[in-house]
C-alpha atoms as a PDB file:
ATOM      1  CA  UNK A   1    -151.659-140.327  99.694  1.00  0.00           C
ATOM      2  CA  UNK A   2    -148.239-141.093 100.077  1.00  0.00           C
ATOM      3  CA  UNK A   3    -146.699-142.418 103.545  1.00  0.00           C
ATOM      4  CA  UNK A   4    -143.867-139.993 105.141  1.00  0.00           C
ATOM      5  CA  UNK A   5    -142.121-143.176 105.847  1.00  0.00           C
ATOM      6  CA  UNK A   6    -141.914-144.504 102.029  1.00  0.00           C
ATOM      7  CA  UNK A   7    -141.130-140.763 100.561  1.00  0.00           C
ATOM      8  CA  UNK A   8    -138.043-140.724 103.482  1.00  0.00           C
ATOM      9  CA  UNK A   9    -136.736-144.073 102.342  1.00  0.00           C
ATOM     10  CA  UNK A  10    -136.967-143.326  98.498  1.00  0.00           C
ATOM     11  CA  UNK A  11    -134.825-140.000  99.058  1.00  0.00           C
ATOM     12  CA  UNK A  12    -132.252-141.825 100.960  1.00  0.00           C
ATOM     13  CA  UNK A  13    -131.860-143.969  98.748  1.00  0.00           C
ATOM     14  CA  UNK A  14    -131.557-142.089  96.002  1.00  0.00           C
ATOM     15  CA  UNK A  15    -129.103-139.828  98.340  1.00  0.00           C
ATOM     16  CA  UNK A  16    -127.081-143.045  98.552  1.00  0.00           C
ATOM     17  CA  UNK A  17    -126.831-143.849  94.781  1.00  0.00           C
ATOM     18  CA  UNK A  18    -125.404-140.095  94.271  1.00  0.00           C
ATOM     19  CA  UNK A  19    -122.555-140.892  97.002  1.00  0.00           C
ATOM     20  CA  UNK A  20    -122.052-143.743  95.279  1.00  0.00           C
ATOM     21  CA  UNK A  21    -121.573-142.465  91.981  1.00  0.00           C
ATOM     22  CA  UNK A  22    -119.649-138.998  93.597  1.00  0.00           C
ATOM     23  CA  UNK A  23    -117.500-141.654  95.264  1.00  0.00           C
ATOM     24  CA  UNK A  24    -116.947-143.994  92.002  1.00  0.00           C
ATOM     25  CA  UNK A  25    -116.214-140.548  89.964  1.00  0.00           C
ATOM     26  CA  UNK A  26    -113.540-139.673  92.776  1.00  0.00           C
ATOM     27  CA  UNK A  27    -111.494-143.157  92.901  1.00  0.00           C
ATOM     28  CA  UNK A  28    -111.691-142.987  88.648  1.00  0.00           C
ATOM     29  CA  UNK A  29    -110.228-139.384  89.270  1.00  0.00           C
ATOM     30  CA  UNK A  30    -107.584-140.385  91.582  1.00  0.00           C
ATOM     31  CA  UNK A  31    -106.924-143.462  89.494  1.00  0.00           C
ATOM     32  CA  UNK A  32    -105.690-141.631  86.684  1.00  0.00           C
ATOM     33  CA  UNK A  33    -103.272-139.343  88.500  1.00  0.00           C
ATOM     34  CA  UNK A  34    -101.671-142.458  90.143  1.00  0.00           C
ATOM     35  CA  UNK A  35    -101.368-143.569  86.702  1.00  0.00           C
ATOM     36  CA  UNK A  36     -99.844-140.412  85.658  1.00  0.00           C
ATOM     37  CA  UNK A  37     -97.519-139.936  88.278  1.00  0.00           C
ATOM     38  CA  UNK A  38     -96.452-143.392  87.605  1.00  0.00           C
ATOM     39  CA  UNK A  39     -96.116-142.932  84.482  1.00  0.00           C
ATOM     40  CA  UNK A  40     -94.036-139.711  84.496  1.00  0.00           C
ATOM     41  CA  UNK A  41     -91.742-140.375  87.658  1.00  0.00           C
ATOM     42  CA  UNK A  42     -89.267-142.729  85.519  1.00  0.00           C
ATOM     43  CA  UNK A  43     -88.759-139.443  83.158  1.00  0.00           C
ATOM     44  CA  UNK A  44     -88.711-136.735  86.001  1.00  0.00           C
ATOM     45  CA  UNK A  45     -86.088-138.724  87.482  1.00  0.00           C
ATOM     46  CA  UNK A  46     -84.048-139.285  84.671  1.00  0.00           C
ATOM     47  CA  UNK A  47     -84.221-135.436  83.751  1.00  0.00           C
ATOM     48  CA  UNK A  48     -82.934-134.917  87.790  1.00  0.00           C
ATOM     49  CA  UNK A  49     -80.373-137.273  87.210  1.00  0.00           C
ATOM     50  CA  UNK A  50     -79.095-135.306  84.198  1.00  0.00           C
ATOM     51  CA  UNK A  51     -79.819-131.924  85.931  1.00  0.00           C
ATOM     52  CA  UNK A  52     -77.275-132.760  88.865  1.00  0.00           C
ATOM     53  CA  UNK A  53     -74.715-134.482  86.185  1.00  0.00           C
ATOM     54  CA  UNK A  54     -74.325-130.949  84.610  1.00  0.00           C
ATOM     55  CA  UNK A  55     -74.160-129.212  88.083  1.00  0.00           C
ATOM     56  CA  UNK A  56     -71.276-132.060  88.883  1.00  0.00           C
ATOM     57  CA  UNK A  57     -69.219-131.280  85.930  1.00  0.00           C
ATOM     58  CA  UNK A  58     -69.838-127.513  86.833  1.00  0.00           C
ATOM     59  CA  UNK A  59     -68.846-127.729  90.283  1.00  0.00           C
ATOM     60  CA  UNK A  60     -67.285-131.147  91.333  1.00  0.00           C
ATOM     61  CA  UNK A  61     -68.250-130.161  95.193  1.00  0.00           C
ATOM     62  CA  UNK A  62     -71.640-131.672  94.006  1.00  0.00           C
ATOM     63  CA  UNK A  63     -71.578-135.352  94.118  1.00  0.00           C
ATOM     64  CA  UNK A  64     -73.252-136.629  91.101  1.00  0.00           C
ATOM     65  CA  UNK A  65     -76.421-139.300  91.303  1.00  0.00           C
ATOM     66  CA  UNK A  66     -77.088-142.051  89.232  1.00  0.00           C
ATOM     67  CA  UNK A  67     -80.642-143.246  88.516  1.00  0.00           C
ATOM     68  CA  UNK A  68     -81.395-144.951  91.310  1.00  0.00           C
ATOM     69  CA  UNK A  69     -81.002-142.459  93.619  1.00  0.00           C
ATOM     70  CA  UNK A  70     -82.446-139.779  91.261  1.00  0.00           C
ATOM     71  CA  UNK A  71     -85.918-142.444  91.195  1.00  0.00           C
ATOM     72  CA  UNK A  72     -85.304-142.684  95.299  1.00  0.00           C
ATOM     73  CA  UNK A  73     -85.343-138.421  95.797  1.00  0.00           C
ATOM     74  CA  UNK A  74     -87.789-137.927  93.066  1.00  0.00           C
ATOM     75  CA  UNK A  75     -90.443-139.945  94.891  1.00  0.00           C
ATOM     76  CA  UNK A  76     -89.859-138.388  98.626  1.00  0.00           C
ATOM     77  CA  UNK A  77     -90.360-135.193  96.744  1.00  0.00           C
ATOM     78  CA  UNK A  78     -93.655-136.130  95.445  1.00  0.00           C
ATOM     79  CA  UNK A  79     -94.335-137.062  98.527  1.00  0.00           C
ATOM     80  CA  UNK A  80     -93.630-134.352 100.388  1.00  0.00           C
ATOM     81  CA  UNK A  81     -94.914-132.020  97.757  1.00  0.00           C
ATOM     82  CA  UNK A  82     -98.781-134.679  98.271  1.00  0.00           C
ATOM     83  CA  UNK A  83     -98.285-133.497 101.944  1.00  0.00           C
ATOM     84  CA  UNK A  84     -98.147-130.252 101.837  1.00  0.00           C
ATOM     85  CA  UNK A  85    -101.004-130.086  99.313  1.00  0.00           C
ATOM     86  CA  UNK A  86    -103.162-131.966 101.918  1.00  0.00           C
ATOM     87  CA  UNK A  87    -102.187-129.700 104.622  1.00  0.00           C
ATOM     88  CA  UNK A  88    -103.009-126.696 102.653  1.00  0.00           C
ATOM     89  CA  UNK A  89    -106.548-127.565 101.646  1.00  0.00           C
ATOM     90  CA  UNK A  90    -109.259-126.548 103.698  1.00  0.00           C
ATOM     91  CA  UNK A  91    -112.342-128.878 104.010  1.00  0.00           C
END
């Protein structure tokens, strides 16, 4: 016959590999959208840039942006766009 004890300590432990593995399968997850949104903020920026070129030479009221500053407000939009996705989900 099997001790309560023992059969409590083998299902924890097993409990704890599975959060492990949940929590390894999570940081591999958010890995690869760093990595993406790494990847693709040089080009979203660079499309921005050229975006608020055209609406320059359409209306010179607009000031036009160079890269640096299209890199600068493309990443405080991701970031405020992250922010608002974390205040939206529900736990």
């Amino acid at each position: 016959m099997t001790d309560k004890l023992s059969t409590y300590r083998l299902r924890r432990r097993e409990k704890r590999a599975e959060d492990w593995e949940d929590r390894e399968a999570l940081a591999r997850y958010e890995f690869g959208g760093w990595l993406v949104i790494g990847a693709l903020s040089p080009l979203e920026a660079w499309l921005l840039m050229l975006v608020i070129g055209a609406l320059h030479g359409l209306a010179p009221v607009i000031p036009a942006a160079g890269y640096g500053t299209a890199l600068l407000l493309t990443l405080g939009l991701d970031l405020a766009a992250w922010w608002a996705g974390r205040f939206r989900r529900t736990k």
